[in-house]
Structures are given as structure tokens and as C-alpha cells.
PDB file of N, CA and C in Angstrom:
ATOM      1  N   UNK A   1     -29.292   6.834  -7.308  1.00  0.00           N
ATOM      2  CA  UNK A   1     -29.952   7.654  -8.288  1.00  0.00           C
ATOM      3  C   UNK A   1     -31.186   8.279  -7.641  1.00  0.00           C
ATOM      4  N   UNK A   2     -31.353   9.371  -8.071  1.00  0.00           N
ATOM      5  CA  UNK A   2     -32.677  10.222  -7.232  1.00  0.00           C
ATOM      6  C   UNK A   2     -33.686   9.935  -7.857  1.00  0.00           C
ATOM      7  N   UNK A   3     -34.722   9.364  -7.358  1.00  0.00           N
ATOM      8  CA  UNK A   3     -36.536   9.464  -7.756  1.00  0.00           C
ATOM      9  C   UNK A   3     -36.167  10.154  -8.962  1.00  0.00           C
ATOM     10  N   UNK A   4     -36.285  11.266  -8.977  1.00  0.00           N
ATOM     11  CA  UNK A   4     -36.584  12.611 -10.124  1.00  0.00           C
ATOM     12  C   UNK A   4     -35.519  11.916 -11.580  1.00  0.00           C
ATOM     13  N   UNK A   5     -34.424  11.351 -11.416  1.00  0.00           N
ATOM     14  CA  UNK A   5     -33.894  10.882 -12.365  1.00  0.00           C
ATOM     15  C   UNK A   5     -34.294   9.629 -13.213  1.00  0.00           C
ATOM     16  N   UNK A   6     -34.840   8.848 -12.341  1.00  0.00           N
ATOM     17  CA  UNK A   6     -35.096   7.827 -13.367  1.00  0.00           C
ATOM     18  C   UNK A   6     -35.863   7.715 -14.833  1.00  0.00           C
ATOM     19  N   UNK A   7     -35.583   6.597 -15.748  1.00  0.00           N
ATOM     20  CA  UNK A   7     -36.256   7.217 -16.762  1.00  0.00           C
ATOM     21  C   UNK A   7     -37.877   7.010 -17.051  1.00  0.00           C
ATOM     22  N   UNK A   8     -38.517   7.604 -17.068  1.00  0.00           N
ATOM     23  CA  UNK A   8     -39.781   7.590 -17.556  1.00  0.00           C
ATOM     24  C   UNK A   8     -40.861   6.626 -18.847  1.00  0.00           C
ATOM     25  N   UNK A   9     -41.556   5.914 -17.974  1.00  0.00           N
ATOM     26  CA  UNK A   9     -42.356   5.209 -19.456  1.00  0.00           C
ATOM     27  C   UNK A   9     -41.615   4.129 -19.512  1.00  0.00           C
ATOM     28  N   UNK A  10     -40.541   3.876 -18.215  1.00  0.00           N
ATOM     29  CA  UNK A  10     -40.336   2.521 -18.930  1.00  0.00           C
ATOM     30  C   UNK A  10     -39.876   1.676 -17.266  1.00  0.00           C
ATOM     31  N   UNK A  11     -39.956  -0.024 -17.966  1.00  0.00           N
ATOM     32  CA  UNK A  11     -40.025  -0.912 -16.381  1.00  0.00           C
ATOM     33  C   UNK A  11     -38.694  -1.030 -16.337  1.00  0.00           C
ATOM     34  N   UNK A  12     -38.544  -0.612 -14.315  1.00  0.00           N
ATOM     35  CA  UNK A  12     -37.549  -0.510 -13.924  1.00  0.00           C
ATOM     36  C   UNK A  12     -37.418  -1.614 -12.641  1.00  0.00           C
ATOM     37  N   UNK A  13     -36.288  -2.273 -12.388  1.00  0.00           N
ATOM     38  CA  UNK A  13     -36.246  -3.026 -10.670  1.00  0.00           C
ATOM     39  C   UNK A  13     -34.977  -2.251 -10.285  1.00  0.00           C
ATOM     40  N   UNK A  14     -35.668  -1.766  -9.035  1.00  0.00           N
ATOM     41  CA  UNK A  14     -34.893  -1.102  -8.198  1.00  0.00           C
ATOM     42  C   UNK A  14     -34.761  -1.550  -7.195  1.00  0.00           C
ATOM     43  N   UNK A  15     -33.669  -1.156  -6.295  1.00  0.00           N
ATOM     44  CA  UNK A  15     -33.641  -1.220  -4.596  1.00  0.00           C
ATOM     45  C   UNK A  15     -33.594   0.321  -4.028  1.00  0.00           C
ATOM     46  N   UNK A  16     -34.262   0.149  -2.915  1.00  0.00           N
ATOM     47  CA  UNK A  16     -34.699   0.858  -2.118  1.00  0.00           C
ATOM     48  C   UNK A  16     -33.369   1.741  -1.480  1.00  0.00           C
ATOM     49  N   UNK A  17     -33.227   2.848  -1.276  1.00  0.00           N
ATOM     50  CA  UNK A  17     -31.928   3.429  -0.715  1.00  0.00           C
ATOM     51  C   UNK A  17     -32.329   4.326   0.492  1.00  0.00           C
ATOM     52  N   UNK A  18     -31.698   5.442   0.241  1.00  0.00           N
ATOM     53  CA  UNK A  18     -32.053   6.794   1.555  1.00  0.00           C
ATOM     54  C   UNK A  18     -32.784   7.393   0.737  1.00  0.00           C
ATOM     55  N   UNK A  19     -33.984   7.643   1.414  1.00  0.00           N
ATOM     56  CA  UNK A  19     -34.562   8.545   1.451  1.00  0.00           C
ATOM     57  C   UNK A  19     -35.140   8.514  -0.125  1.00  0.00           C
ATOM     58  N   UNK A  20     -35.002   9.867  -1.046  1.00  0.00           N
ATOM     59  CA  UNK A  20     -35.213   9.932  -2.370  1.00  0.00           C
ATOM     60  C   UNK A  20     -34.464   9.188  -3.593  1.00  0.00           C
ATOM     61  N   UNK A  21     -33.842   8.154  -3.183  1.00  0.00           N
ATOM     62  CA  UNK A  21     -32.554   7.592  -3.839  1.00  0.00           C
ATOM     63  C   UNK A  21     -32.879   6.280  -3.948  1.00  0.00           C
ATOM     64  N   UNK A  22     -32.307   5.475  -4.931  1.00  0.00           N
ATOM     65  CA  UNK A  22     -32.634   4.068  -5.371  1.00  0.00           C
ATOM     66  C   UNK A  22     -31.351   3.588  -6.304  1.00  0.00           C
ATOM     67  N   UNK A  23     -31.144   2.648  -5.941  1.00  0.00           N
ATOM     68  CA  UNK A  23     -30.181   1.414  -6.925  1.00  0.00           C
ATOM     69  C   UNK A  23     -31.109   1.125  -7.770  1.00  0.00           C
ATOM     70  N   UNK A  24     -31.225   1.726  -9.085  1.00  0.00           N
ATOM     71  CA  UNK A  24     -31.757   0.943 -10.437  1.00  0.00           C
ATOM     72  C   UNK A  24     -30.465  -0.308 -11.118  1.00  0.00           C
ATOM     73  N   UNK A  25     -31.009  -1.451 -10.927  1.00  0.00           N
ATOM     74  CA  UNK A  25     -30.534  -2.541 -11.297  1.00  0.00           C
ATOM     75  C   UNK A  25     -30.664  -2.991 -12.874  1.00  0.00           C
ATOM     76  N   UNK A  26     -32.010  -2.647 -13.042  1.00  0.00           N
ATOM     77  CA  UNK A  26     -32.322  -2.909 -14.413  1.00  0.00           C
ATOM     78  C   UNK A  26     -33.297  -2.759 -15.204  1.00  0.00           C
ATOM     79  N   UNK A  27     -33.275  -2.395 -16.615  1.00  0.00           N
ATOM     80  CA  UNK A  27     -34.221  -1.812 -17.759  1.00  0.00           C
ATOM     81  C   UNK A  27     -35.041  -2.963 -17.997  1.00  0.00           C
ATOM     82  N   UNK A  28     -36.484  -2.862 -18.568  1.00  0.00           N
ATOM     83  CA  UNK A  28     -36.933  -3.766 -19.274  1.00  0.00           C
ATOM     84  C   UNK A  28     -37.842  -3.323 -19.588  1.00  0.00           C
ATOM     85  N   UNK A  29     -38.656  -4.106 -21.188  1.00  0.00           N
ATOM     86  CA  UNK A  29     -39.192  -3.464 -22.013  1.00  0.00           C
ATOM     87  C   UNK A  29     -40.294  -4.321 -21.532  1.00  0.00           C
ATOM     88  N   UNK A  30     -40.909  -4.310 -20.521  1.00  0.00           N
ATOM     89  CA  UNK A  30     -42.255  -5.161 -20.439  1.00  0.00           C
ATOM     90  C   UNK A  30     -42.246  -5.680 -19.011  1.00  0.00           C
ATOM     91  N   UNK A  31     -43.352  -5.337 -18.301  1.00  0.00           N
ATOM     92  CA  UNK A  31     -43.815  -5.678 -17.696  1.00  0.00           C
ATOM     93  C   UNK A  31     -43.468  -7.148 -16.276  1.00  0.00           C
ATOM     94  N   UNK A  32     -43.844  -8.002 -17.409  1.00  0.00           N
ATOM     95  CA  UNK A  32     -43.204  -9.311 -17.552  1.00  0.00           C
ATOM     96  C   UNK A  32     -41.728  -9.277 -16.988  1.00  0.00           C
ATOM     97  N   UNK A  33     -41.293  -8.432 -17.904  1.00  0.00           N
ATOM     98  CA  UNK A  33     -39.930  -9.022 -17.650  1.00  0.00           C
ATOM     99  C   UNK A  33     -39.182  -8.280 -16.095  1.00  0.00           C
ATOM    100  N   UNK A  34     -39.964  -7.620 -16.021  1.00  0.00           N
ATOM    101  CA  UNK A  34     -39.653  -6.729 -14.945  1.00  0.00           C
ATOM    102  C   UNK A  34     -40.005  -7.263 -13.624  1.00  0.00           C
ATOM    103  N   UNK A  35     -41.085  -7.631 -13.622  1.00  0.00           N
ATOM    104  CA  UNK A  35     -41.750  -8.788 -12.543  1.00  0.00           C
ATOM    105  C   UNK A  35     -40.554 -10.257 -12.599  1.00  0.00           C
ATOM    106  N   UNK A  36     -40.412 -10.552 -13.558  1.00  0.00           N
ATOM    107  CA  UNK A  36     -39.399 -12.044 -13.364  1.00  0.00           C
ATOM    108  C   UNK A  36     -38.094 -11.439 -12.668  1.00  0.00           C
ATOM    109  N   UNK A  37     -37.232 -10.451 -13.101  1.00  0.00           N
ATOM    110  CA  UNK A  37     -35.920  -9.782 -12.563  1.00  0.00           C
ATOM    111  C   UNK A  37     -36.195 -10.413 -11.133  1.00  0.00           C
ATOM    112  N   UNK A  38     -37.474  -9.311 -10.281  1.00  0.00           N
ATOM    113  CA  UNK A  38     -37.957  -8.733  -9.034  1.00  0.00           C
ATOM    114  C   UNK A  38     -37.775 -10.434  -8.613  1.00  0.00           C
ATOM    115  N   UNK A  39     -38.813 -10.971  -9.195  1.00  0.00           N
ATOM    116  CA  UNK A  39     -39.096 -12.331  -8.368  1.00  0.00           C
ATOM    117  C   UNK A  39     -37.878 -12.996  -8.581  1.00  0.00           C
ATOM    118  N   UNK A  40     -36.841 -13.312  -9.266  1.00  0.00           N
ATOM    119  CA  UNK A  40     -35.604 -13.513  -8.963  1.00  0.00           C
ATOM    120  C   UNK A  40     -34.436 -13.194  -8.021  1.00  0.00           C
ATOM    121  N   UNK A  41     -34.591 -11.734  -8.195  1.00  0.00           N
ATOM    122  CA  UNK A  41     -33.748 -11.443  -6.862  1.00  0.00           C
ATOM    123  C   UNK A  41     -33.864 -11.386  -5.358  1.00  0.00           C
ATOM    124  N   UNK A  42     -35.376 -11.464  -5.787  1.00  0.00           N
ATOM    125  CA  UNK A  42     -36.030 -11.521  -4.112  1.00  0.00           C
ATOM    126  C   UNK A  42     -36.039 -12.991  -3.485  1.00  0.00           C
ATOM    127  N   UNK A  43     -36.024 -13.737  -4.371  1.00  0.00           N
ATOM    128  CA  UNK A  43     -35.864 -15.374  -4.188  1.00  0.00           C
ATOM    129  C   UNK A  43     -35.038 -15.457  -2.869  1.00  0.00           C
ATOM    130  N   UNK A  44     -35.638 -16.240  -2.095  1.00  0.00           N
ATOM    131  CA  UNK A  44     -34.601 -16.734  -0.568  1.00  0.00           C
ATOM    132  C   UNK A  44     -34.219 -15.499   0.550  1.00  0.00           C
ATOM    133  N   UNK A  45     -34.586 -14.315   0.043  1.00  0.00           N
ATOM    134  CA  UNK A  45     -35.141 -13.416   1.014  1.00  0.00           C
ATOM    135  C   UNK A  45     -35.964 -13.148   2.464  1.00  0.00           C
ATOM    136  N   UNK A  46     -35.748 -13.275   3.553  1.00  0.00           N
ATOM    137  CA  UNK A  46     -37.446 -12.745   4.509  1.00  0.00           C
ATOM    138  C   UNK A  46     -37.926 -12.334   4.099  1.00  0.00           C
ATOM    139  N   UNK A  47     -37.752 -10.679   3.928  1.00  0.00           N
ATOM    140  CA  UNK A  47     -38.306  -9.960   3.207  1.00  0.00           C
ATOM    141  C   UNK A  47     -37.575  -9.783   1.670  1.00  0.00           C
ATOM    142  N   UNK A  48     -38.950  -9.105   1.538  1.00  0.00           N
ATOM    143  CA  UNK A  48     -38.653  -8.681  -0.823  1.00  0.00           C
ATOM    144  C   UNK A  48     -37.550  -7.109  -0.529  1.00  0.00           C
ATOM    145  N   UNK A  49     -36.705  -6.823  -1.192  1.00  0.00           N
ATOM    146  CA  UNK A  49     -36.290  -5.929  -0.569  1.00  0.00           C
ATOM    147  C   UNK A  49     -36.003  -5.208  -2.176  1.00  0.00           C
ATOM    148  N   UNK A  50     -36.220  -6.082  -3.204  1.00  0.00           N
ATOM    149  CA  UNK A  50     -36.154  -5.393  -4.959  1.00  0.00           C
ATOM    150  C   UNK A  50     -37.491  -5.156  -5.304  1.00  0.00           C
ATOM    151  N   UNK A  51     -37.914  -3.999  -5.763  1.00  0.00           N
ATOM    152  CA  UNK A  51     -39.096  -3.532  -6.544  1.00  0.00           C
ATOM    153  C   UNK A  51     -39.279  -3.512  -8.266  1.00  0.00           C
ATOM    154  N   UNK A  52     -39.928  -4.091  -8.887  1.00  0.00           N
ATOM    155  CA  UNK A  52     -40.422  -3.532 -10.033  1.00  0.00           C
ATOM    156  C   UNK A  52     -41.242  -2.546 -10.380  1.00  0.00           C
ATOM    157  N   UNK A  53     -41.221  -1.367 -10.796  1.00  0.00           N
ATOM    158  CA  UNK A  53     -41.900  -0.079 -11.348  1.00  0.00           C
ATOM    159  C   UNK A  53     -41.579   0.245 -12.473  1.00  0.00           C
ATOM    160  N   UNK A  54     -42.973   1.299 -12.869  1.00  0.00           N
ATOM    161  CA  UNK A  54     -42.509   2.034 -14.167  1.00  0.00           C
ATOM    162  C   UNK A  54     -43.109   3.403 -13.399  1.00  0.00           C
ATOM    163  N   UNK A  55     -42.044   4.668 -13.673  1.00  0.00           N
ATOM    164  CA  UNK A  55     -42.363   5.761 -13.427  1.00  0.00           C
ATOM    165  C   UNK A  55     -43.060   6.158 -14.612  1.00  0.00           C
ATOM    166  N   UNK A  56     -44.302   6.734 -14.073  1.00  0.00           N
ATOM    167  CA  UNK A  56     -45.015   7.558 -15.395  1.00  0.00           C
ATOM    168  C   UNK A  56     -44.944   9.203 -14.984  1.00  0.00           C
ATOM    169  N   UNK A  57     -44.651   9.516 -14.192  1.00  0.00           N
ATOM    170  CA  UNK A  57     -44.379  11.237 -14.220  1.00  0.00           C
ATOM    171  C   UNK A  57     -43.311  11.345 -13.556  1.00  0.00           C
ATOM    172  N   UNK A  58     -42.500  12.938 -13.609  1.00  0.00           N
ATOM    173  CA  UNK A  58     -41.634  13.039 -12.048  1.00  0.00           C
ATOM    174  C   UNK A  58     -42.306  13.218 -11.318  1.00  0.00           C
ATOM    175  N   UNK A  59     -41.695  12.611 -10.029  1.00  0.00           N
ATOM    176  CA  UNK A  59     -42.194  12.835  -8.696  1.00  0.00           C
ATOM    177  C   UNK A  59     -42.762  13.954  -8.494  1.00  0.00           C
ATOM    178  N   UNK A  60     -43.899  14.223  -7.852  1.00  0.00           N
ATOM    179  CA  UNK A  60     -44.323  15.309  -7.583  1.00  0.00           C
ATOM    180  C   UNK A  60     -43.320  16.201  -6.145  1.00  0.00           C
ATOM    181  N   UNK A  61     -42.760  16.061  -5.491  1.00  0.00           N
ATOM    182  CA  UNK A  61     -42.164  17.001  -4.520  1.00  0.00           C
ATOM    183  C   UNK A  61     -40.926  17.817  -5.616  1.00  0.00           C
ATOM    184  N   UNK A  62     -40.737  17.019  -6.790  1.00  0.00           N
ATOM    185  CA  UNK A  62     -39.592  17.783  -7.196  1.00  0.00           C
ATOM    186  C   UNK A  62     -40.708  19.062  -8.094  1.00  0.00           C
ATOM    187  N   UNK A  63     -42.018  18.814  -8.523  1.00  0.00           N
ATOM    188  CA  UNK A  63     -42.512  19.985  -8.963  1.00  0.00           C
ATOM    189  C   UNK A  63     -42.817  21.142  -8.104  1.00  0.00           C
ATOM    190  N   UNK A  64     -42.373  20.910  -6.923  1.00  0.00           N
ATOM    191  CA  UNK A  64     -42.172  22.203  -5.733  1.00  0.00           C
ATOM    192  C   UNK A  64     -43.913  21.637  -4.936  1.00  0.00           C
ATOM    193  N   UNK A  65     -43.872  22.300  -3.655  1.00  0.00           N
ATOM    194  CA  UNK A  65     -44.935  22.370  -2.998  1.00  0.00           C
ATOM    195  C   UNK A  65     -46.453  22.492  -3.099  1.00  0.00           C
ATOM    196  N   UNK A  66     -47.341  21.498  -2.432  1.00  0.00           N
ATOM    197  CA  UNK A  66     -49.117  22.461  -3.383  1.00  0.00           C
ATOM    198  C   UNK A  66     -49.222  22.115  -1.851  1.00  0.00           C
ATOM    199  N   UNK A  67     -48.427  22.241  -0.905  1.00  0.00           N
ATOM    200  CA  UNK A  67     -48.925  22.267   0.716  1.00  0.00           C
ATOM    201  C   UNK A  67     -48.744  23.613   0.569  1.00  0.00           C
ATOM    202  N   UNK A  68     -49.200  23.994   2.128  1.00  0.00           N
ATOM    203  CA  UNK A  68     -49.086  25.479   2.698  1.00  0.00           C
ATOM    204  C   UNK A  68     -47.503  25.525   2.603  1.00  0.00           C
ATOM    205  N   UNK A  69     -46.985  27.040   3.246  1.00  0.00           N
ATOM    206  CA  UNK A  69     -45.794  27.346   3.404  1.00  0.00           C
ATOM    207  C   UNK A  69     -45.019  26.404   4.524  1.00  0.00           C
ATOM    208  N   UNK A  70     -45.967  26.351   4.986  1.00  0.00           N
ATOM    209  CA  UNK A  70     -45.444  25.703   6.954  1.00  0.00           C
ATOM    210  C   UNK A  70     -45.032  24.420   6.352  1.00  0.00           C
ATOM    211  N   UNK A  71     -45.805  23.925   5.689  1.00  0.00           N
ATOM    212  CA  UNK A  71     -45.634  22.190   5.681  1.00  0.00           C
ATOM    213  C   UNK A  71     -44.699  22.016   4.587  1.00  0.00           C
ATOM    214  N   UNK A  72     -44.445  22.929   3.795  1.00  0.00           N
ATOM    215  CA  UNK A  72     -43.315  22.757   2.801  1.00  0.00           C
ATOM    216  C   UNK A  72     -41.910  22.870   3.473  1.00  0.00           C
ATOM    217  N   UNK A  73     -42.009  23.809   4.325  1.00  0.00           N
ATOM    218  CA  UNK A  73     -40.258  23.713   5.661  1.00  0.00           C
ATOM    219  C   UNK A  73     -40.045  22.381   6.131  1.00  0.00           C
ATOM    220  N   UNK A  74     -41.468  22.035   6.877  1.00  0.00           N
ATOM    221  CA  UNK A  74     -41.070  20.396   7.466  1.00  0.00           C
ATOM    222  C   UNK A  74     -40.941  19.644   6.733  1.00  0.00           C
ATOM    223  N   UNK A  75     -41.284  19.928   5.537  1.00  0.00           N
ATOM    224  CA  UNK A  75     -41.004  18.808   4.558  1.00  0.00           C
ATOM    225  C   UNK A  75     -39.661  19.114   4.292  1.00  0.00           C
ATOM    226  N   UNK A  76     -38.802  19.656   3.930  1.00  0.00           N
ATOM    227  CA  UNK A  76     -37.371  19.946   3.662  1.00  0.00           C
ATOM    228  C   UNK A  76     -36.694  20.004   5.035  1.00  0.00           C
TER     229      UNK A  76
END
């Protein structure tokens, strides 16, 4: 699922993918519960490799560029 899709205003645990992209695993209405998912699945891990977030805006690259022209190419 792309950054820009997920839903907004609310807690999400995701995994990490390519680039702009993420495995959303799961909804939750709080905080809390979003943090327990994370610390569950990360359990017995090296590394944590599941995140808990809540997106509060879209991503800003999908609202287009506030770099110069130049740095908006290297960025794409």
C-alpha cells in the first residue's frame, strides 16, 4: 500500500516495504492498542522491523514539490 493511501486519523502497525509502500497489518482505535500489536510482533526479533503510527496528513511529496526544479528531478 502507498504512504499516500493509508487512512488518516487513525493507529496503524505497519511493515516497512520499497520505498513509498508498506504492509498495513492492522487498524486500531487507540494508541495503546497499537503499541501492544507492534510490541507483539516485534517480540524475538534483532531488530523491530513492525511500526506503530497514525498518519495525520498525506505525505507531503505526494502534494508535489516546494524544492527547486533541479531537486524535484532527483527526487523522481
Amino acid at each position: 500500500m502507498k504512504l499516500t493511501e493509508l487512512p488518516l486519523d487513525t493507529w496503524l502497525v505497519i511493515e516497512p516495504a520499497v520505498m513509498d509502500e508498506v504492509k498495513l497489518l492492522s487498524v486500531h482505535g487507540t494508541q495503546c492498542e497499537a503499541e501492544a500489536e507492534r510490541d507483539k510482533r516485534n517480540r524475538g526479533l534483532r531488530q523491530p522491523r513492525y511500526r506503530a503510527i497514525r498518519a495525520l496528513a498525506p505525505v507531503a511529496g505526494a502534494q508535489g514539490c516546494v524544492a527547486s526544479p533541479a531537486a524535484c528531478k532527483r527526487a523522481h
